[in-house]
Every structure is written in structure tokens, then in C-alpha cells.
C-alpha atoms as a PDB file:
ATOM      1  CA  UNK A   1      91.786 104.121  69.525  1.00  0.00           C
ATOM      2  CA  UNK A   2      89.159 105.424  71.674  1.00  0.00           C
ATOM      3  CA  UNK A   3      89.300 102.717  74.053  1.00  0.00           C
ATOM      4  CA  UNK A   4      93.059 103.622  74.881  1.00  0.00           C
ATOM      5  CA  UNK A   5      91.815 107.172  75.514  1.00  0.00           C
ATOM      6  CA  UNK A   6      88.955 106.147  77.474  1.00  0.00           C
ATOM      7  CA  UNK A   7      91.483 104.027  79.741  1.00  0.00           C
ATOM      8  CA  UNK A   8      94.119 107.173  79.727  1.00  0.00           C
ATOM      9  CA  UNK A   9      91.214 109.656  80.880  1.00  0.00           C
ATOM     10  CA  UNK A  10      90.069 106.704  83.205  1.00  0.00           C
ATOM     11  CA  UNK A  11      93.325 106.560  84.785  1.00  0.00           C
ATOM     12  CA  UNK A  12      93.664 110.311  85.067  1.00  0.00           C
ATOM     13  CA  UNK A  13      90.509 111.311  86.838  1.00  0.00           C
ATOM     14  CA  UNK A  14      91.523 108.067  89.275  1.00  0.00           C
ATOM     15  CA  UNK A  15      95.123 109.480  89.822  1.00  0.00           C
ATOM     16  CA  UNK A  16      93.237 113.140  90.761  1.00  0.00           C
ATOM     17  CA  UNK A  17      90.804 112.152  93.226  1.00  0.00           C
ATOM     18  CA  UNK A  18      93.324 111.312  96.138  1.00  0.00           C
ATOM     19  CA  UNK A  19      94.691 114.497  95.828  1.00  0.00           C
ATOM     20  CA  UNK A  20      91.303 116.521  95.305  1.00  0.00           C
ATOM     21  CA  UNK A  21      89.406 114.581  97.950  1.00  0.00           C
ATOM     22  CA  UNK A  22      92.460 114.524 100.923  1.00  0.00           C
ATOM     23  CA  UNK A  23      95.626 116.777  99.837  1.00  0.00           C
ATOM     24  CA  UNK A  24      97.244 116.028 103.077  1.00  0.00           C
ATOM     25  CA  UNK A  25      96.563 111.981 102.903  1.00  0.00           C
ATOM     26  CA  UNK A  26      98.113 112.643  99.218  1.00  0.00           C
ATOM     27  CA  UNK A  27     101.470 114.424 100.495  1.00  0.00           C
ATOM     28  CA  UNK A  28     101.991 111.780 102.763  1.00  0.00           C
ATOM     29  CA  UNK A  29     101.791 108.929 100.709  1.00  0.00           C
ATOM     30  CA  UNK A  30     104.189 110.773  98.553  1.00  0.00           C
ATOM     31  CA  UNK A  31     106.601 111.218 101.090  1.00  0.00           C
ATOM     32  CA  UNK A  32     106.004 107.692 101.899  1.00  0.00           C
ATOM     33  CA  UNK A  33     106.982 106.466  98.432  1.00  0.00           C
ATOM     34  CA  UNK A  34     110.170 109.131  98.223  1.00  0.00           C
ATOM     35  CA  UNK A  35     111.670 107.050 101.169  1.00  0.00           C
ATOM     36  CA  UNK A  36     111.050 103.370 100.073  1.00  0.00           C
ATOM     37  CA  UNK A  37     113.426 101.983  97.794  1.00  0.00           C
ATOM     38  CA  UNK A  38     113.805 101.618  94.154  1.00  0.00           C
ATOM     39  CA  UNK A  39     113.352  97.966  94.455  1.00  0.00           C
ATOM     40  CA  UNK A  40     110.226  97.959  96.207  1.00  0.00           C
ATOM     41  CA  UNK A  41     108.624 100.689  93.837  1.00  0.00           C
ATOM     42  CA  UNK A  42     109.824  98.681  90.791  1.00  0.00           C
ATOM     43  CA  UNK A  43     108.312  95.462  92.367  1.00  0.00           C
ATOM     44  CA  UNK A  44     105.360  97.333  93.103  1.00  0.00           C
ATOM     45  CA  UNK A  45     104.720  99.069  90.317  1.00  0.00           C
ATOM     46  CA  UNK A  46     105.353  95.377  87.751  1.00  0.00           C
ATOM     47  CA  UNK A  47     103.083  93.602  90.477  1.00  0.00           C
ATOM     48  CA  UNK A  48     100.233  96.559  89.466  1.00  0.00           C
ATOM     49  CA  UNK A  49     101.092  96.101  85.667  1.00  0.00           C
ATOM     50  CA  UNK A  50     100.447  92.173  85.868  1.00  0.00           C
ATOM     51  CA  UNK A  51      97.044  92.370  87.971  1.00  0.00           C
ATOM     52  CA  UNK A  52      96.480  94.952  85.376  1.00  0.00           C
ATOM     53  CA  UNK A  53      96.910  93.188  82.682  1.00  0.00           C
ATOM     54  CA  UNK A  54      95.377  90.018  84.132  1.00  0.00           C
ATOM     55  CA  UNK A  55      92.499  91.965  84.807  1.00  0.00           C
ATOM     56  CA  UNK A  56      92.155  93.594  81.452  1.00  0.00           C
ATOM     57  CA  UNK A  57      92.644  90.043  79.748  1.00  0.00           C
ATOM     58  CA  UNK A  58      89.364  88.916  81.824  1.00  0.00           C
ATOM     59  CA  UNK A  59      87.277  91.887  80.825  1.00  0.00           C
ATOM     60  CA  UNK A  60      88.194  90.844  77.086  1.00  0.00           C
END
């Protein structure tokens, strides 16, 4: 159990540091993402899951 937290607060303090370090690089990129489609997000996004979970397989 606390590796699953570890990895949750992992992934939170990597989701803030875009935004902390360059707000206005960070609203773009959003904007960015609001105008591709739901395809490409969805591909995206399971194409990040996999090397994820390649990767994670690997460290174990």
C-alpha cells in the first residue's frame, strides 16, 4: 500500500511542476490538448499507460 501512494504523490508533485515552474507554457499546452481530438488523446493517453506499464514491469 505505500508503494501505490508513493507513485500517486510521485505523480502529483510531477503533474504540479509545469504549472508552478511556467504557468503560461502550462495554459498553452492545455489549450493545445482542448483542440486535438478525442482520438488522439485516447491514443495518447493508452500509448503513456503501456510505456508505463512496460516500464514499471522492468523496475520489478
Amino acid at each position: 500500500m505505500a508503494e501505490v501512494l508513493t507513485a500517486v504523490a510521485l505523480v502529483i508533485v510531477i503533474e504540479g511542476v509545469l504549472p508552478a515552474i511556467s504557468p503560461s507554457t502550462y495554459r498553452r499546452a492545455a489549450m493545445q490538448l482542448g483542440m486535438m481530438s478525442d482520438r488522439t488523446i485516447r491514443y495518447t493517453g493508452l500509448s503513456f499507460m503501456v510505456i508505463g506499464a512496460v516500464l514499471l514491469h522492468l523496475v520489478h
